[in-house]
N, C-alpha and C. Protein backbone atom coordinates (compact mmCIF):
# COMPACT_ATOMS: atom_id res chain seq x y z
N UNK A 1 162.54 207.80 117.38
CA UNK A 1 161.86 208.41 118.49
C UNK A 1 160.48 207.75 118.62
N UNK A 2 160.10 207.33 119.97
CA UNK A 2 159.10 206.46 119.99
C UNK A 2 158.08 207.63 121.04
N UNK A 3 156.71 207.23 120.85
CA UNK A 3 155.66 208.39 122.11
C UNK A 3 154.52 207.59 121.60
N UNK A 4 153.84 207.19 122.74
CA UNK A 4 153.22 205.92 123.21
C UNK A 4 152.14 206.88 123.10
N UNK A 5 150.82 206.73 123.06
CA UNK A 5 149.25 206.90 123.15
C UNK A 5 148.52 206.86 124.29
N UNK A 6 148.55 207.29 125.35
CA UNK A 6 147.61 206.57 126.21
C UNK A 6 146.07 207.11 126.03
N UNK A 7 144.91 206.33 126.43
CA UNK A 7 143.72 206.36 126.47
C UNK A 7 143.51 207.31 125.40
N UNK A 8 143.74 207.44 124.23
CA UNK A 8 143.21 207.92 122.87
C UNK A 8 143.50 209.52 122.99
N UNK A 9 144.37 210.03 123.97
CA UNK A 9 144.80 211.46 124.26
C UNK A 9 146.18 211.85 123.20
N UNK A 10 146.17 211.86 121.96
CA UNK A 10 146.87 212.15 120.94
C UNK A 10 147.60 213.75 121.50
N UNK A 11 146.72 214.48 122.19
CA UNK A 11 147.27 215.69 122.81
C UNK A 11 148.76 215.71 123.54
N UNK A 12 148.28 214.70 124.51
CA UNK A 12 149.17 214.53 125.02
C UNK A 12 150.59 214.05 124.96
N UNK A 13 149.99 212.67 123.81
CA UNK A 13 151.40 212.36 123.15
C UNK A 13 152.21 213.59 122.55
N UNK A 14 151.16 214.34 121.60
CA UNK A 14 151.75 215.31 120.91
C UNK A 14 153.10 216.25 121.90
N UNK A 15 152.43 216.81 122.84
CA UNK A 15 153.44 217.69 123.52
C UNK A 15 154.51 216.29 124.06
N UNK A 16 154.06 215.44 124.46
CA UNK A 16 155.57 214.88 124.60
C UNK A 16 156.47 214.55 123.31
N UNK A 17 156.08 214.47 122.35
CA UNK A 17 156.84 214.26 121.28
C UNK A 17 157.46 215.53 120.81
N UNK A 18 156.57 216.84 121.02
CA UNK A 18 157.88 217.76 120.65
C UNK A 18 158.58 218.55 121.80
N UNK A 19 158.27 217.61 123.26
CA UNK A 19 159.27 217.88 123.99
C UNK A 19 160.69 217.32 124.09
N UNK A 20 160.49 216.04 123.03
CA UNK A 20 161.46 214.73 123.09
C UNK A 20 162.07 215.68 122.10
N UNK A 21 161.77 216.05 121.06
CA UNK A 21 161.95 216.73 119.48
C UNK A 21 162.84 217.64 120.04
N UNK A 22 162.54 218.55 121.02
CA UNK A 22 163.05 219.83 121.40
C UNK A 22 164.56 219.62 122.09
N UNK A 23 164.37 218.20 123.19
CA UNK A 23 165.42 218.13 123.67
C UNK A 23 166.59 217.42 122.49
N UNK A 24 166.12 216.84 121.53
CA UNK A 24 167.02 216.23 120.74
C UNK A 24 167.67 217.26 119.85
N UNK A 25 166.97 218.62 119.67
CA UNK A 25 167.74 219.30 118.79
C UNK A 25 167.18 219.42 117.36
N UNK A 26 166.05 218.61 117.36
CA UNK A 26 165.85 218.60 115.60
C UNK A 26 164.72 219.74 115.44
N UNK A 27 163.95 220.86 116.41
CA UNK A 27 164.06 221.76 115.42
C UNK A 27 165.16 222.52 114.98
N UNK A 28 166.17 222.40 116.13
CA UNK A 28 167.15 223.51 116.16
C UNK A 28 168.23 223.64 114.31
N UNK A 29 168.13 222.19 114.35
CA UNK A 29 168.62 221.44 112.96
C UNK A 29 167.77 221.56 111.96
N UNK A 30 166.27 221.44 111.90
CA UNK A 30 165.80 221.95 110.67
C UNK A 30 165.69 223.61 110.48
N UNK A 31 166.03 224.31 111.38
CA UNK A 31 166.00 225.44 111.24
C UNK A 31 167.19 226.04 110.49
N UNK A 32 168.25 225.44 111.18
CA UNK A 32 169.90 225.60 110.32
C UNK A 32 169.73 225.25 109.09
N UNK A 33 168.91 224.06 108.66
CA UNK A 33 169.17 223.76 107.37
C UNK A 33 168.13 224.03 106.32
N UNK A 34 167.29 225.06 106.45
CA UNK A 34 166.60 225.31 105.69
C UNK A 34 167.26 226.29 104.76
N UNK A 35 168.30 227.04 104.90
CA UNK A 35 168.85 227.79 103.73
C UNK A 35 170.50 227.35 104.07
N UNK A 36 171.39 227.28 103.07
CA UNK A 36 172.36 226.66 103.12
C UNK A 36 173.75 227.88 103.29
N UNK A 37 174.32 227.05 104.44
CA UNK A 37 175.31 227.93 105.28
C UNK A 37 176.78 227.50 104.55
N UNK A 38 177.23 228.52 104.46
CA UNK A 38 178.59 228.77 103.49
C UNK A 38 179.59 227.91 104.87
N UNK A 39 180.69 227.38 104.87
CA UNK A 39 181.73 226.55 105.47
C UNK A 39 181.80 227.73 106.42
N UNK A 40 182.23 229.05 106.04
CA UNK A 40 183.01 230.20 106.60
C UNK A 40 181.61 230.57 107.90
N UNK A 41 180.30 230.46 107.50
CA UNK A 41 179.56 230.92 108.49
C UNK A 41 179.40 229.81 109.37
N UNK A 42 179.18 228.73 109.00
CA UNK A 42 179.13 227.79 110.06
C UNK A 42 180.18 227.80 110.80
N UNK A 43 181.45 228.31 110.62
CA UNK A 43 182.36 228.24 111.57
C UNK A 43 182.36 229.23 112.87
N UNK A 44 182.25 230.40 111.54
CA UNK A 44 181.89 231.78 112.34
C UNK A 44 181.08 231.28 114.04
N UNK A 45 179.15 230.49 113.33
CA UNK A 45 178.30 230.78 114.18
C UNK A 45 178.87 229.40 115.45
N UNK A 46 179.62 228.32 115.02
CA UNK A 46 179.99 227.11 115.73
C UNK A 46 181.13 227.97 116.72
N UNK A 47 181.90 228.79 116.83
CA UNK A 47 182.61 229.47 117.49
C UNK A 47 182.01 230.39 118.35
N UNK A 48 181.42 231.36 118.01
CA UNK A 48 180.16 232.25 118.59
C UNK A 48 179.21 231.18 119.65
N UNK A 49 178.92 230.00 119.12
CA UNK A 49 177.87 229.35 120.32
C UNK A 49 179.42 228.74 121.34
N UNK A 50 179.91 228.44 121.29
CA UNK A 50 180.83 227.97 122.24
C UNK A 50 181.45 229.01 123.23
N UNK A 51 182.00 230.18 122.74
CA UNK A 51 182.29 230.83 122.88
C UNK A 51 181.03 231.97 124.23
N UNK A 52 179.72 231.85 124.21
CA UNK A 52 178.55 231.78 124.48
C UNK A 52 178.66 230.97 125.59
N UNK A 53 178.52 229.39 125.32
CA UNK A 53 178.25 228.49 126.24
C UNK A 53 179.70 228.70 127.23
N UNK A 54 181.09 229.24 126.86
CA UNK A 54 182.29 229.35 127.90
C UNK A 54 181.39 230.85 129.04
N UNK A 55 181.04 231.63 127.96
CA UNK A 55 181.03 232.49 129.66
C UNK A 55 179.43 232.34 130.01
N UNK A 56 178.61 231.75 129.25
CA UNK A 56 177.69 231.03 130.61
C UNK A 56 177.88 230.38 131.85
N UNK A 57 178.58 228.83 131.62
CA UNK A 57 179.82 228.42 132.23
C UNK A 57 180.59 229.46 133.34
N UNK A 58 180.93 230.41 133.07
CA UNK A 58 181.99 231.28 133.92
C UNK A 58 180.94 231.58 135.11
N UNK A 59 179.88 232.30 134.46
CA UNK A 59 178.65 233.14 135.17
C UNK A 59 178.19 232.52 136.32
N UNK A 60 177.75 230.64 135.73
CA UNK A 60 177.50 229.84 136.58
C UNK A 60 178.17 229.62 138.17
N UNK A 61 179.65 229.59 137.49
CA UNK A 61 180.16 229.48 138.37
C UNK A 61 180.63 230.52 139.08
N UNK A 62 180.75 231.24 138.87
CA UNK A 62 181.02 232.63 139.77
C UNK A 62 179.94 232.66 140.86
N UNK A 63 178.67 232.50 140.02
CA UNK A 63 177.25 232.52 141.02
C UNK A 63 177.84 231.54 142.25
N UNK A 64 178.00 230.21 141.76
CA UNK A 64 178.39 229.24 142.82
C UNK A 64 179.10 229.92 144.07
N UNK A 65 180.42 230.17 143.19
CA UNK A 65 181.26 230.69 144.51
C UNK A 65 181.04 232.21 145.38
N UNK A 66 180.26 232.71 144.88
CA UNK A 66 179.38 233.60 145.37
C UNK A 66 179.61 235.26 145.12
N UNK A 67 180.13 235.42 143.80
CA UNK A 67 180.21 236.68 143.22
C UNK A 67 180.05 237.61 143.19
């Protein structure tokens, strides 16, 4: 991950770097892995987010077609 400097505004880089951070997922990943998830829960919670993201998905589209 690269975030460029301009005119000595370190601020600025900063928020773009943990906007880049944010969209990539790596707090989401150091957060998971700070205490260690048994096979059985990671499945559990990997089912639960999909499961999540299907009727977001539905919602979306219902909105579309005008619900």
């Amino acid at each position: 991950m690269h975030v460029t400097v301009r005119d000595n505004n370190v601020d600025q880089a900063l928020r773009a770097l943990k906007k880049k951070m944010q969209r990539e997922g790596v707090f989401r990943e150091m957060k998971l892995r700070r205490h260690y998830e048994k096979p059985s829960e990671a499945r559990l919670r990997k089912n639960a987010e999909g499961q999540r993201r299907q009727r977001k998905a539905e919602r979306k589209r219902k909105e579309r077609l005008g619900f």
